[in-house]
C-alpha atoms as a PDB file:
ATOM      1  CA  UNK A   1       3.984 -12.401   6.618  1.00  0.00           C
ATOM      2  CA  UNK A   2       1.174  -9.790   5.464  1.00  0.00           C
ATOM      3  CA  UNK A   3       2.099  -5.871   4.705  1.00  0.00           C
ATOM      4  CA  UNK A   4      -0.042  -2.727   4.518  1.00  0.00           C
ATOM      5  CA  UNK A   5       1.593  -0.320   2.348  1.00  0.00           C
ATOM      6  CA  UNK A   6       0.778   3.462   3.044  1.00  0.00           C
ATOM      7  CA  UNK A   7       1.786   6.225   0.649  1.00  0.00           C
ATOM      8  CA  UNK A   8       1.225   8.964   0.999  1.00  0.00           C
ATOM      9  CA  UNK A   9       0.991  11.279  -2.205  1.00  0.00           C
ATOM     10  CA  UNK A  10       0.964  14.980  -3.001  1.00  0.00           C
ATOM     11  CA  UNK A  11       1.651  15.594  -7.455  1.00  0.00           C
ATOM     12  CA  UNK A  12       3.815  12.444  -7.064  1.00  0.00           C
ATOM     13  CA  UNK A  13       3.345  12.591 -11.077  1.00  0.00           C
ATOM     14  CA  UNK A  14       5.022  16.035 -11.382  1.00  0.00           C
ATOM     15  CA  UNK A  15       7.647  14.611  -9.257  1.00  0.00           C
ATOM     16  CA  UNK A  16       7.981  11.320 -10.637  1.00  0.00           C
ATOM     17  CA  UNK A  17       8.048   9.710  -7.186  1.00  0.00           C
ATOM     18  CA  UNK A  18       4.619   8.132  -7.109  1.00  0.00           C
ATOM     19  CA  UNK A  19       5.399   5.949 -10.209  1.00  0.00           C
ATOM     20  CA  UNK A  20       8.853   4.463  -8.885  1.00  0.00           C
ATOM     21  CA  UNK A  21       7.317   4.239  -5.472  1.00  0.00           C
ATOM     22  CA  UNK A  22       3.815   2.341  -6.544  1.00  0.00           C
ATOM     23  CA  UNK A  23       5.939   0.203  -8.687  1.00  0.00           C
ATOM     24  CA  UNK A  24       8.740  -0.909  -6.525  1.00  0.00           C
ATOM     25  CA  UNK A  25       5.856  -1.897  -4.400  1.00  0.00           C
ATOM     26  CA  UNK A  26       4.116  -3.799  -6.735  1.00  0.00           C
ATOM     27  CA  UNK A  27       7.204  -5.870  -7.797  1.00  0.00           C
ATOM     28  CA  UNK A  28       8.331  -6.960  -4.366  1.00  0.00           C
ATOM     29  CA  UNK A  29       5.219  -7.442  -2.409  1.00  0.00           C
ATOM     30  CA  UNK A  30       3.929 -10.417  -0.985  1.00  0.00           C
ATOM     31  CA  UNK A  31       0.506 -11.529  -2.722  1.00  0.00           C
ATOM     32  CA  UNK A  32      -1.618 -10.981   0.744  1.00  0.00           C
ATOM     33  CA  UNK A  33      -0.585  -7.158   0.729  1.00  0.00           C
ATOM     34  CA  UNK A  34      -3.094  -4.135   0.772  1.00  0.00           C
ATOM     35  CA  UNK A  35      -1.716  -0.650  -0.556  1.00  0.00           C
ATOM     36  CA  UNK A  36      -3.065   2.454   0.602  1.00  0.00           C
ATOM     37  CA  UNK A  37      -2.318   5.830  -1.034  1.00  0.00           C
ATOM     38  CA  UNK A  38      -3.589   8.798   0.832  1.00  0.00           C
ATOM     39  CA  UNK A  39      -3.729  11.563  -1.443  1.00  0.00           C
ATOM     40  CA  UNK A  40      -2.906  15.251   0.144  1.00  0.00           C
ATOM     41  CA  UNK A  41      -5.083  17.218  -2.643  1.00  0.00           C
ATOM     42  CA  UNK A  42      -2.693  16.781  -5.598  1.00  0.00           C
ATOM     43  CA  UNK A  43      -3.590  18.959  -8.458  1.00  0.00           C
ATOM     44  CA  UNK A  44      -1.392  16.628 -11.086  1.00  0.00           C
ATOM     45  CA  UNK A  45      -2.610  13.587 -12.593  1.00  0.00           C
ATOM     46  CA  UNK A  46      -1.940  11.288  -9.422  1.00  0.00           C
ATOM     47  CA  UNK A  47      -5.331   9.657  -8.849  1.00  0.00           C
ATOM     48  CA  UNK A  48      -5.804   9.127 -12.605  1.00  0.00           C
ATOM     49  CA  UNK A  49      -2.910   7.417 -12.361  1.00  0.00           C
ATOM     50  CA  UNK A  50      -3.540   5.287  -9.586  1.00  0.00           C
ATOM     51  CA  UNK A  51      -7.014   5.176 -11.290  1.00  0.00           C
ATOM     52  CA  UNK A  52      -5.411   3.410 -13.989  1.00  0.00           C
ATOM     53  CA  UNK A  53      -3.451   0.829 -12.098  1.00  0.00           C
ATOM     54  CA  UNK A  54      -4.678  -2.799 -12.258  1.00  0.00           C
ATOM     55  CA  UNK A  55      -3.508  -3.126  -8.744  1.00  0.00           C
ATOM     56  CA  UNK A  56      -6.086  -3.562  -6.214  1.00  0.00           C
ATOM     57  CA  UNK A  57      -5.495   0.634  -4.295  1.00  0.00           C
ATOM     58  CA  UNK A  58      -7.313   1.809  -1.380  1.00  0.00           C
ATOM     59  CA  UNK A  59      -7.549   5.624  -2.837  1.00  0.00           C
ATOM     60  CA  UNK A  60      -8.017   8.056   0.110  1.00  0.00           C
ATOM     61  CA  UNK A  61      -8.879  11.627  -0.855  1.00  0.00           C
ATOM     62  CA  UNK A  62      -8.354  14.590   1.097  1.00  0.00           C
ATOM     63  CA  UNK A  63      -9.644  17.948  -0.359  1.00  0.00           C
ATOM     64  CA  UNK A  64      -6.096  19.975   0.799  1.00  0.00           C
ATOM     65  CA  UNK A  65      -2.889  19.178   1.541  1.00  0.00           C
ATOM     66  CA  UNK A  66      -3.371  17.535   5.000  1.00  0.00           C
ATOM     67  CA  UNK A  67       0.694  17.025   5.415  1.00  0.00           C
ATOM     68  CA  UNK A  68       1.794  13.450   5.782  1.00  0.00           C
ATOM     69  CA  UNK A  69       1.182  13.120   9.745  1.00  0.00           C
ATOM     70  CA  UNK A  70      -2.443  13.692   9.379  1.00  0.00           C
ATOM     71  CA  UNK A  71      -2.618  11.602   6.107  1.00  0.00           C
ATOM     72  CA  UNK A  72      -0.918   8.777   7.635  1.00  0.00           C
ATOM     73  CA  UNK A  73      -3.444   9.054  10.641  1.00  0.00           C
ATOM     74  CA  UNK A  74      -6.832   9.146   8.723  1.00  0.00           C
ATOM     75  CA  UNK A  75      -5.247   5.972   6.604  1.00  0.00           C
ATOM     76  CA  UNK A  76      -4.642   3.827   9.759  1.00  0.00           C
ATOM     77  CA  UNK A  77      -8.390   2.910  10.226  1.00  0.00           C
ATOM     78  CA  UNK A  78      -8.261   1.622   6.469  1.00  0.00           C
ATOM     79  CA  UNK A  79      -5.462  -1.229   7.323  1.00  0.00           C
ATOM     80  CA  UNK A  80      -7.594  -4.696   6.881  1.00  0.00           C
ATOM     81  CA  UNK A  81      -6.188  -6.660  10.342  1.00  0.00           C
ATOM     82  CA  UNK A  82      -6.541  -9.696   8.175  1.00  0.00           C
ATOM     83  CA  UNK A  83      -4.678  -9.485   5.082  1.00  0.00           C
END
């Protein structure tokens, strides 16, 4: 079985959330897994972060904080039908 994984982010570095979240990910997901993080305009070091990952991470920028409703629906075109 194949999983999408869709975060999405706002200064999830100032929280601490992104790192615990993007890792817990990366330890328990199947190999054939894509990961999308939809960032909501995050003013911390979040895509530097990701950035930084050797993960493969579809990066999705929006210019504001979008809230996670609209994130989540901008990401859904992203999803690859055949991981």
């Amino acid at each position: 079985m194949n999983f999408c994984f869709l975060i999405v982010n706002f200064n999830g570095i100032n929280s601490g959330v992104l790192p615990g979240c993007l890792g817990s990910i990366l330890k328990k997901a199947p190999s054939k897994s894509q990961i999308i993080v939809c960032d909501n305009g995050s003013t911390d070091s979040s895509v530097q972060y990701l950035e930084s990952q050797k993960a493969d991470i579809l990066i999705l920028r929006n210019n504001t904080n979008i809230g996670p409703s609209r994130a989540r629906s901008l990401a859904l075109p992203h999803i690859d039908a055949d991981i």
